[in-house]
C-alpha atoms as a PDB file:
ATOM      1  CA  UNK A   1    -101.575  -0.569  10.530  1.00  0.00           C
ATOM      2  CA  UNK A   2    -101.659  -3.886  11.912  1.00  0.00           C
ATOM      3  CA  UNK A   3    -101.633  -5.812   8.797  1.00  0.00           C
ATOM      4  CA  UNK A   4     -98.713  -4.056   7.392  1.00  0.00           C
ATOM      5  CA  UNK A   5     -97.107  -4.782  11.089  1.00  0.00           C
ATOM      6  CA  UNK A   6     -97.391  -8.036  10.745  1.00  0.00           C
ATOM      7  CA  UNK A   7     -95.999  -8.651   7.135  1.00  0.00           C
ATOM      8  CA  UNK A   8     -93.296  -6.917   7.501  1.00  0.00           C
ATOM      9  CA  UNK A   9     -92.127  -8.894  10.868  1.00  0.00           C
ATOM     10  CA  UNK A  10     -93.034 -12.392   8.545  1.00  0.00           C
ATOM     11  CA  UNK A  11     -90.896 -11.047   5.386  1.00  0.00           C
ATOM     12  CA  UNK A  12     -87.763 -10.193   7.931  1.00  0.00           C
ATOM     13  CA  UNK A  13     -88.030 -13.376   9.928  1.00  0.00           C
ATOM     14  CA  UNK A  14     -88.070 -11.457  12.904  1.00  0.00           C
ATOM     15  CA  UNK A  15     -90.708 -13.136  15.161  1.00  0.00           C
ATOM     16  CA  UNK A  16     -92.810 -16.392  15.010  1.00  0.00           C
ATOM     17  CA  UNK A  17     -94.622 -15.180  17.764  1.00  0.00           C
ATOM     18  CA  UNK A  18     -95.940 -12.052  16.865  1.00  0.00           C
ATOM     19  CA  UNK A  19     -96.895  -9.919  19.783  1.00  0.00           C
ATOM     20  CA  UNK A  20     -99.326  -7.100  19.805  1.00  0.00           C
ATOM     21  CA  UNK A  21     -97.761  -3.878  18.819  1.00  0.00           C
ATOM     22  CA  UNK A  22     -98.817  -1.612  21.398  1.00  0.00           C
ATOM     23  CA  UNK A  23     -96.321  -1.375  24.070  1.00  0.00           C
ATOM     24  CA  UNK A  24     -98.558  -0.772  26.747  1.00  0.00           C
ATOM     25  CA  UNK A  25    -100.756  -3.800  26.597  1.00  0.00           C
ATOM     26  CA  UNK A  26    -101.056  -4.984  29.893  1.00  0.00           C
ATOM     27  CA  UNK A  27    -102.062  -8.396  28.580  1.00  0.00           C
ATOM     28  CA  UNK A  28     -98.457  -8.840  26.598  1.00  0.00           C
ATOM     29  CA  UNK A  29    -100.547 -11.376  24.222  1.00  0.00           C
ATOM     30  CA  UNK A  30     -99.763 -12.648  21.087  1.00  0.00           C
ATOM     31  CA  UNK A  31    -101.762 -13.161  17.779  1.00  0.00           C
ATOM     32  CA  UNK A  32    -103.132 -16.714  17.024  1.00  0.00           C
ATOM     33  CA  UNK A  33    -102.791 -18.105  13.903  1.00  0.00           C
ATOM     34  CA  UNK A  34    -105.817 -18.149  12.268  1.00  0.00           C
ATOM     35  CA  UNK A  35    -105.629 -14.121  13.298  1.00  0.00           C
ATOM     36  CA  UNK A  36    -102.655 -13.719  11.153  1.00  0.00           C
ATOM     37  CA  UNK A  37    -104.549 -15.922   8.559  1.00  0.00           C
ATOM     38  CA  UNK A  38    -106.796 -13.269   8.414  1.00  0.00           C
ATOM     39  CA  UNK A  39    -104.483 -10.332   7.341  1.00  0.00           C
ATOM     40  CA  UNK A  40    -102.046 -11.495   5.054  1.00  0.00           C
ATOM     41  CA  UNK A  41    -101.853 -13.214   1.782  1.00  0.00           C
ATOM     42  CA  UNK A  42    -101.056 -16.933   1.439  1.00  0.00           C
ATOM     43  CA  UNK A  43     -97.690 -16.833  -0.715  1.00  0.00           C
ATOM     44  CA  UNK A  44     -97.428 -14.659   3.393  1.00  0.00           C
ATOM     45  CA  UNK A  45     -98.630 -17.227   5.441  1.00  0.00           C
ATOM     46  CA  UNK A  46     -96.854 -19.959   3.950  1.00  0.00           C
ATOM     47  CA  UNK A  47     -93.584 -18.190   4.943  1.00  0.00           C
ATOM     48  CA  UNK A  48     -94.636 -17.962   8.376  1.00  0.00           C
ATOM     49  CA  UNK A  49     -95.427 -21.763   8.952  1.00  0.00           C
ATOM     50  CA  UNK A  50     -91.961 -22.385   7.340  1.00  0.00           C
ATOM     51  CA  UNK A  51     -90.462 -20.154  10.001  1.00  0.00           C
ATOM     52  CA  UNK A  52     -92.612 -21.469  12.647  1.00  0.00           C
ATOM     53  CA  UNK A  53     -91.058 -25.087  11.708  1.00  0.00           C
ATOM     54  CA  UNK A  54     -87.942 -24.117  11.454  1.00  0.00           C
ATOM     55  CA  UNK A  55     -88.002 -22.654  15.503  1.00  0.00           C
ATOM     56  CA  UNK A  56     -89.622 -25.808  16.146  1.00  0.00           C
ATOM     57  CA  UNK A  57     -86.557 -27.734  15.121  1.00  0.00           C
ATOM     58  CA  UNK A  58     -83.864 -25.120  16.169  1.00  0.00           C
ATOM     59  CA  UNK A  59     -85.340 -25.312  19.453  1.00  0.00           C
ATOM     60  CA  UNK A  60     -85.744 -29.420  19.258  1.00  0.00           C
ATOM     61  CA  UNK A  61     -82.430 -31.094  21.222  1.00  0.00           C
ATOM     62  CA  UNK A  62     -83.333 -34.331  19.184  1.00  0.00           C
ATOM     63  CA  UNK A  63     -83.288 -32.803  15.162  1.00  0.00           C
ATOM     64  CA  UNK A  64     -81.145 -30.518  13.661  1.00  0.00           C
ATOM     65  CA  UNK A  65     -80.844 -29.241   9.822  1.00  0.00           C
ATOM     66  CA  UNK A  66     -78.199 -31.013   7.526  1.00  0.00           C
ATOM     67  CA  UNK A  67     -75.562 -28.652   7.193  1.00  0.00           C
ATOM     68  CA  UNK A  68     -75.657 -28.713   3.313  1.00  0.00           C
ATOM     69  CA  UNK A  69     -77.075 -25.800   1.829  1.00  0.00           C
ATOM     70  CA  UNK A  70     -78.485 -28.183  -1.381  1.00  0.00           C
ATOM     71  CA  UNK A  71     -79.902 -30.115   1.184  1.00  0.00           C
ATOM     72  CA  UNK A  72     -81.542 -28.757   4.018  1.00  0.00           C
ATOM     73  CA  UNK A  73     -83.138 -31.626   5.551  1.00  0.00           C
ATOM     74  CA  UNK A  74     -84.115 -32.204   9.327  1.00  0.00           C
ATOM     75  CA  UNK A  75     -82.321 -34.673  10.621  1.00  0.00           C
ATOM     76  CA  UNK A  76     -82.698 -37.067  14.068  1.00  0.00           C
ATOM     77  CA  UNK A  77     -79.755 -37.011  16.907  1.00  0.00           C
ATOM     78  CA  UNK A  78     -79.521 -40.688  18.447  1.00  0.00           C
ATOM     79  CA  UNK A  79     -79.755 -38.318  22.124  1.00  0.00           C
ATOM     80  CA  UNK A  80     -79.907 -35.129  22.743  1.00  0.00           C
ATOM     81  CA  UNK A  81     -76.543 -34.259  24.023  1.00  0.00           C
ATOM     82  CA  UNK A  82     -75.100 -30.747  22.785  1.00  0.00           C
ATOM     83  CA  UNK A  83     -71.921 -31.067  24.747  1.00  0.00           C
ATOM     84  CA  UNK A  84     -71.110 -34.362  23.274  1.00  0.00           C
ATOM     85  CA  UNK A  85     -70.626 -34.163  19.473  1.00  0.00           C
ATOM     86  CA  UNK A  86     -72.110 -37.181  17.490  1.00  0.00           C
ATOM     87  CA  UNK A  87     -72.195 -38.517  13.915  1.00  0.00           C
ATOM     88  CA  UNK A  88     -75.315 -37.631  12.047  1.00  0.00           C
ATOM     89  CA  UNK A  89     -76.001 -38.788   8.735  1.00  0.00           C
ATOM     90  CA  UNK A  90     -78.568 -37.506   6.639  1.00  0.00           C
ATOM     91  CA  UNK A  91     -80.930 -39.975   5.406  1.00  0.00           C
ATOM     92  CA  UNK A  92     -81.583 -37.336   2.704  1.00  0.00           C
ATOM     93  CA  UNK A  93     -78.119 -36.511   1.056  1.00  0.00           C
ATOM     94  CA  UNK A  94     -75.942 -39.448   3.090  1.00  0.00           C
ATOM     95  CA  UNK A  95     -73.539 -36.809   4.126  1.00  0.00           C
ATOM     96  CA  UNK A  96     -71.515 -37.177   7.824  1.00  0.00           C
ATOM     97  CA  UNK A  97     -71.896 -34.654   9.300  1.00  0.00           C
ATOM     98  CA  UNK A  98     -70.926 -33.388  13.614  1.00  0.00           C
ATOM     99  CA  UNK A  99     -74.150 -32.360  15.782  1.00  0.00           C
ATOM    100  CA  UNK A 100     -72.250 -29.674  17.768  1.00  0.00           C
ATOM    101  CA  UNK A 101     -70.111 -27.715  14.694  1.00  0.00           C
ATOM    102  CA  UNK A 102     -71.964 -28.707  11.706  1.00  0.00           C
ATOM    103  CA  UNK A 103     -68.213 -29.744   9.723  1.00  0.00           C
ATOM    104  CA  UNK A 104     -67.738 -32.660   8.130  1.00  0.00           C
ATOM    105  CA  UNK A 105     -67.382 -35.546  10.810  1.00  0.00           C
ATOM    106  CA  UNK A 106     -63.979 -35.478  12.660  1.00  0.00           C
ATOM    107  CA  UNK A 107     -63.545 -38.678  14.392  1.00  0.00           C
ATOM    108  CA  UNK A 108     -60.673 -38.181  17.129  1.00  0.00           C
ATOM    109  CA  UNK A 109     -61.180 -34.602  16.605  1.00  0.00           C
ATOM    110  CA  UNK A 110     -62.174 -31.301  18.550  1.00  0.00           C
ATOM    111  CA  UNK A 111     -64.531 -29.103  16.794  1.00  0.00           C
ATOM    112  CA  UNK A 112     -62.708 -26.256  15.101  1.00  0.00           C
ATOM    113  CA  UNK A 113     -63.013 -23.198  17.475  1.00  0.00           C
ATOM    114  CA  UNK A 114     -62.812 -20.477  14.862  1.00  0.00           C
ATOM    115  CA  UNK A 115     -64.611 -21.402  11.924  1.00  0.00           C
ATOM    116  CA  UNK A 116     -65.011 -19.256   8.824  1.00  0.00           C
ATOM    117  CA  UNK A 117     -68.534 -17.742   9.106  1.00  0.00           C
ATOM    118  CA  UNK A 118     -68.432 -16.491   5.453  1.00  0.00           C
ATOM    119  CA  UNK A 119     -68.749 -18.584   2.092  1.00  0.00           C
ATOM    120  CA  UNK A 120     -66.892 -18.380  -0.886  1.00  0.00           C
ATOM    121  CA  UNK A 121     -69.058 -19.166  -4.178  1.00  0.00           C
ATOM    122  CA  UNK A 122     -69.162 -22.913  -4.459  1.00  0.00           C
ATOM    123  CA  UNK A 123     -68.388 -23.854  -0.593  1.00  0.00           C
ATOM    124  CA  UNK A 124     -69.045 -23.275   2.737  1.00  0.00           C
ATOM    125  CA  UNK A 125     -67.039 -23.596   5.901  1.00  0.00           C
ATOM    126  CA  UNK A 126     -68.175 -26.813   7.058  1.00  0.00           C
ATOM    127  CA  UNK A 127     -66.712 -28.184   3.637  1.00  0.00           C
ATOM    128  CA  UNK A 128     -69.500 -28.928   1.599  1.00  0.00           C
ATOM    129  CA  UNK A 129     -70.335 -28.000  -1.573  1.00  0.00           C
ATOM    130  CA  UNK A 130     -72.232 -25.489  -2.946  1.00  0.00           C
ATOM    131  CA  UNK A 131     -73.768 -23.572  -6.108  1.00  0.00           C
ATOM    132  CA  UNK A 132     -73.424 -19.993  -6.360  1.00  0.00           C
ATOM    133  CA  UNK A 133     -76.391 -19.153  -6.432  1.00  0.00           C
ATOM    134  CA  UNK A 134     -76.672 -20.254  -2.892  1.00  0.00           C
ATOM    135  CA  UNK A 135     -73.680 -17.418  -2.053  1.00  0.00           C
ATOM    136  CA  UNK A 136     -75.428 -15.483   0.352  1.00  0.00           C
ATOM    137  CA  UNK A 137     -75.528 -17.882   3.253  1.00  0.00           C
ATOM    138  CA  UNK A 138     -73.504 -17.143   6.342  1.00  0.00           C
ATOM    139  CA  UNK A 139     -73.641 -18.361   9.769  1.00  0.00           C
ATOM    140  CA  UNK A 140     -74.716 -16.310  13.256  1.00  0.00           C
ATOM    141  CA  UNK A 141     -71.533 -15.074  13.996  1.00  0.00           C
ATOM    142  CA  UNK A 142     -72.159 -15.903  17.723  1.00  0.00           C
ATOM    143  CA  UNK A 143     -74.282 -19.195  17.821  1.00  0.00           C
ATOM    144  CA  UNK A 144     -72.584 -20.520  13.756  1.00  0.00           C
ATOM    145  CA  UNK A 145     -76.804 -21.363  12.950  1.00  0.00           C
ATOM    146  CA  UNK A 146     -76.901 -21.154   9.168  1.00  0.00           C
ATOM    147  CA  UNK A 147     -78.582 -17.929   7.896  1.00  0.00           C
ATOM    148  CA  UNK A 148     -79.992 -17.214   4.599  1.00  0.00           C
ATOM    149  CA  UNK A 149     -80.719 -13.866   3.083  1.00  0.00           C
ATOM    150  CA  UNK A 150     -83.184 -13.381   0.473  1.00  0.00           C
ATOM    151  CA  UNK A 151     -83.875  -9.613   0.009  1.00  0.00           C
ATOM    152  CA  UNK A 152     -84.572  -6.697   2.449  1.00  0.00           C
ATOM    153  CA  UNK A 153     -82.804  -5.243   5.137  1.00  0.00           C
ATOM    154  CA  UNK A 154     -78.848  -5.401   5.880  1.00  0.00           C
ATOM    155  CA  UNK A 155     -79.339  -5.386   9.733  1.00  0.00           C
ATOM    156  CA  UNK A 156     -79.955  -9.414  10.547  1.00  0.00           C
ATOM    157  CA  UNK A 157     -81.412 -10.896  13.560  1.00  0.00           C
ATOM    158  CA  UNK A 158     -80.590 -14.712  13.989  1.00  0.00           C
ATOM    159  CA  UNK A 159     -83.765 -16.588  14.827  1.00  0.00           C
ATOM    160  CA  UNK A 160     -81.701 -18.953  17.051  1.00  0.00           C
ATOM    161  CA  UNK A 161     -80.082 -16.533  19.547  1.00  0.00           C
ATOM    162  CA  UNK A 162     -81.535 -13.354  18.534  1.00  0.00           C
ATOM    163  CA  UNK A 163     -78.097 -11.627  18.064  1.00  0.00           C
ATOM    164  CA  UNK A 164     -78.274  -8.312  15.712  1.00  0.00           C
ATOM    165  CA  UNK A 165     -75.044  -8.059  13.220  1.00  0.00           C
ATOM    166  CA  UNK A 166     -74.610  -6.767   9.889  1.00  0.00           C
ATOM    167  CA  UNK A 167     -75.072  -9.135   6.592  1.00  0.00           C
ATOM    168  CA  UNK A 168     -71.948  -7.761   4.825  1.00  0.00           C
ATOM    169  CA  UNK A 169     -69.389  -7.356   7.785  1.00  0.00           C
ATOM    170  CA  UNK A 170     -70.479  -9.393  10.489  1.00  0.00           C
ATOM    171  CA  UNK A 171     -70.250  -6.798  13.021  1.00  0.00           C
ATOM    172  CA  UNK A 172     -72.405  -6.843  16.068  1.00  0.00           C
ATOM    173  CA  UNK A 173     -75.288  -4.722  16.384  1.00  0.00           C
ATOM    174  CA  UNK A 174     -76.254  -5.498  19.567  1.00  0.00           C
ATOM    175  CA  UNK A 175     -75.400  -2.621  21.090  1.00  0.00           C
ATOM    176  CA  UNK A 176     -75.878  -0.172  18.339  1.00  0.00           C
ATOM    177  CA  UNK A 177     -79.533   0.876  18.398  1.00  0.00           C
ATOM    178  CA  UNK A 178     -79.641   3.529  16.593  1.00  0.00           C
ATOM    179  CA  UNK A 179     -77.795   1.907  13.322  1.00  0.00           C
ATOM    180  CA  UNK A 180     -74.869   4.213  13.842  1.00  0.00           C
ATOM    181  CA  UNK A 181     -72.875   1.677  11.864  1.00  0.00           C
ATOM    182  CA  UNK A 182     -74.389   2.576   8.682  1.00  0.00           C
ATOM    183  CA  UNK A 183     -73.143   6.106   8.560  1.00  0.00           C
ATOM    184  CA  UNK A 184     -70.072   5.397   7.719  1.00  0.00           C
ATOM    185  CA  UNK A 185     -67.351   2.823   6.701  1.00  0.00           C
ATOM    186  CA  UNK A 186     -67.562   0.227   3.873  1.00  0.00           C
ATOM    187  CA  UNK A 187     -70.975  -0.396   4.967  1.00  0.00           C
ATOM    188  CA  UNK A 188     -72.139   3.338   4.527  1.00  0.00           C
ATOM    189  CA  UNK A 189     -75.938   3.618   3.272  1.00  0.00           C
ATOM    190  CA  UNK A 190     -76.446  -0.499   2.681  1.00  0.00           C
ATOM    191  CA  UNK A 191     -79.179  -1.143   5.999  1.00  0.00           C
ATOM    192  CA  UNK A 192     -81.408  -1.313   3.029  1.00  0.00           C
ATOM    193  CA  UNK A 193     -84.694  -0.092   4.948  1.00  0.00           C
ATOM    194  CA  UNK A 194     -85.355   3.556   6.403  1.00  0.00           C
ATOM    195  CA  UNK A 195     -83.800   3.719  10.222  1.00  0.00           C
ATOM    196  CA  UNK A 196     -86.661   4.372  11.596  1.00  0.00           C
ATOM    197  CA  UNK A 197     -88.608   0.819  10.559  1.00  0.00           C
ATOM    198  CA  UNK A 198     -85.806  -1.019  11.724  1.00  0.00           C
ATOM    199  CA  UNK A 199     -85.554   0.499  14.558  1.00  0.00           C
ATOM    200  CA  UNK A 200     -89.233   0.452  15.428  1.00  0.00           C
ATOM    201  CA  UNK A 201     -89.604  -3.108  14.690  1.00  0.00           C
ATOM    202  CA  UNK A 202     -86.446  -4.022  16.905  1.00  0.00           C
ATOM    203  CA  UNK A 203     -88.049  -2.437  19.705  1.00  0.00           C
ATOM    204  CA  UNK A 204     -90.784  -5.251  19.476  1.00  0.00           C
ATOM    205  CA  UNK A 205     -88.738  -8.136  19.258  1.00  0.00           C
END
């Protein structure tokens, strides 16, 4: 049903803006708000405003999130200039930190061009630290966004760039529809969800 549509796409992060499910709507329209208000629970709907304003400020040239996974604030670029890395400081945590990779600030410095997209218990790969409880954050193995994992499904979808790749490996799943890639290998029965959910709900993303 609709309701449990909608959930589901809110608990995997999939979508902010949730479209209507039927493929042949000629009107292609999304559901308001105060629509989705309607259907879910609260704990729900808080977890959808949370991922509406995080979109907000991935898609913002003039914030971006502090890099620190204890941290998390939004911080505020001087310009918005992706090609041109910058010091940012966050007023939050007072850590230096590069707009374009995320690292520690490298005055004189490229950015790194293949940075570990994995994280040890008690750091990550821009160098800062963290608890290990936090050990299940990774980066989008094709735009480096930070991604979190709280339960659910092994198949991720960044919310950034929308590229598919498996939690445990990393491997692209772009091009693997069908979830071939769990049939076999190390990562052999760990999507998590039955095929066919995931698959339906990546045919409405």
């Amino acid at each position: 049903c609709l309701k449990q549509y909608v959930e589901l796409l809110i608990k995997e992060g999939l979508e902010t803006a949730i479209s209507c499910p039927d493929a042949a709507c000629p009107k292609r329209g999304h559901l308001q708000e105060n629509e989705i208000e309607c259907m879910v629970a609260s704990e729900i709907m808080q977890r959808y405003k949370k991922l509406q304003f995080e979109r907000e400020v991935l898609l913002d040239p003039c914030r971006t999130w502090c890099p620190s996974s204890t941290c998390q604030a939004v911080c505020q670029l001087r310009e918005p200039s992706p090609q041109d890395p910058q010091l940012v400081q966050c007023k939050a945590c007072d850590i230096e930190f590069c707009s374009a990779c995320k690292s520690s600030w490298h005055p004189g410095q490229g950015c790194q061009e293949n940075m570990p997209i994995s994280f040890l218990p008690g750091e990550t790969s821009s160098g800062f630290k963290m608890e290990e409880d936090d050990a299940p954050i990774k980066r989008c193995p094709k735009c480096k966004v930070y991604i979190e994992r709280d339960e659910g499904c092994a198949q991720m979808m960044c919310k950034n760039c929308k590229h598919a790749f498996c939690w445990y490996c990393l491997e692209s799943l772009d091009d693997d529809f069908l979830l071939i890639h769990y049939d076999k290998g190390p990562c052999r029965n760990k999507l998590g969800h039955s095929r066919a959910s995931v698959i339906w709900h990546r045919t409405q993303v």
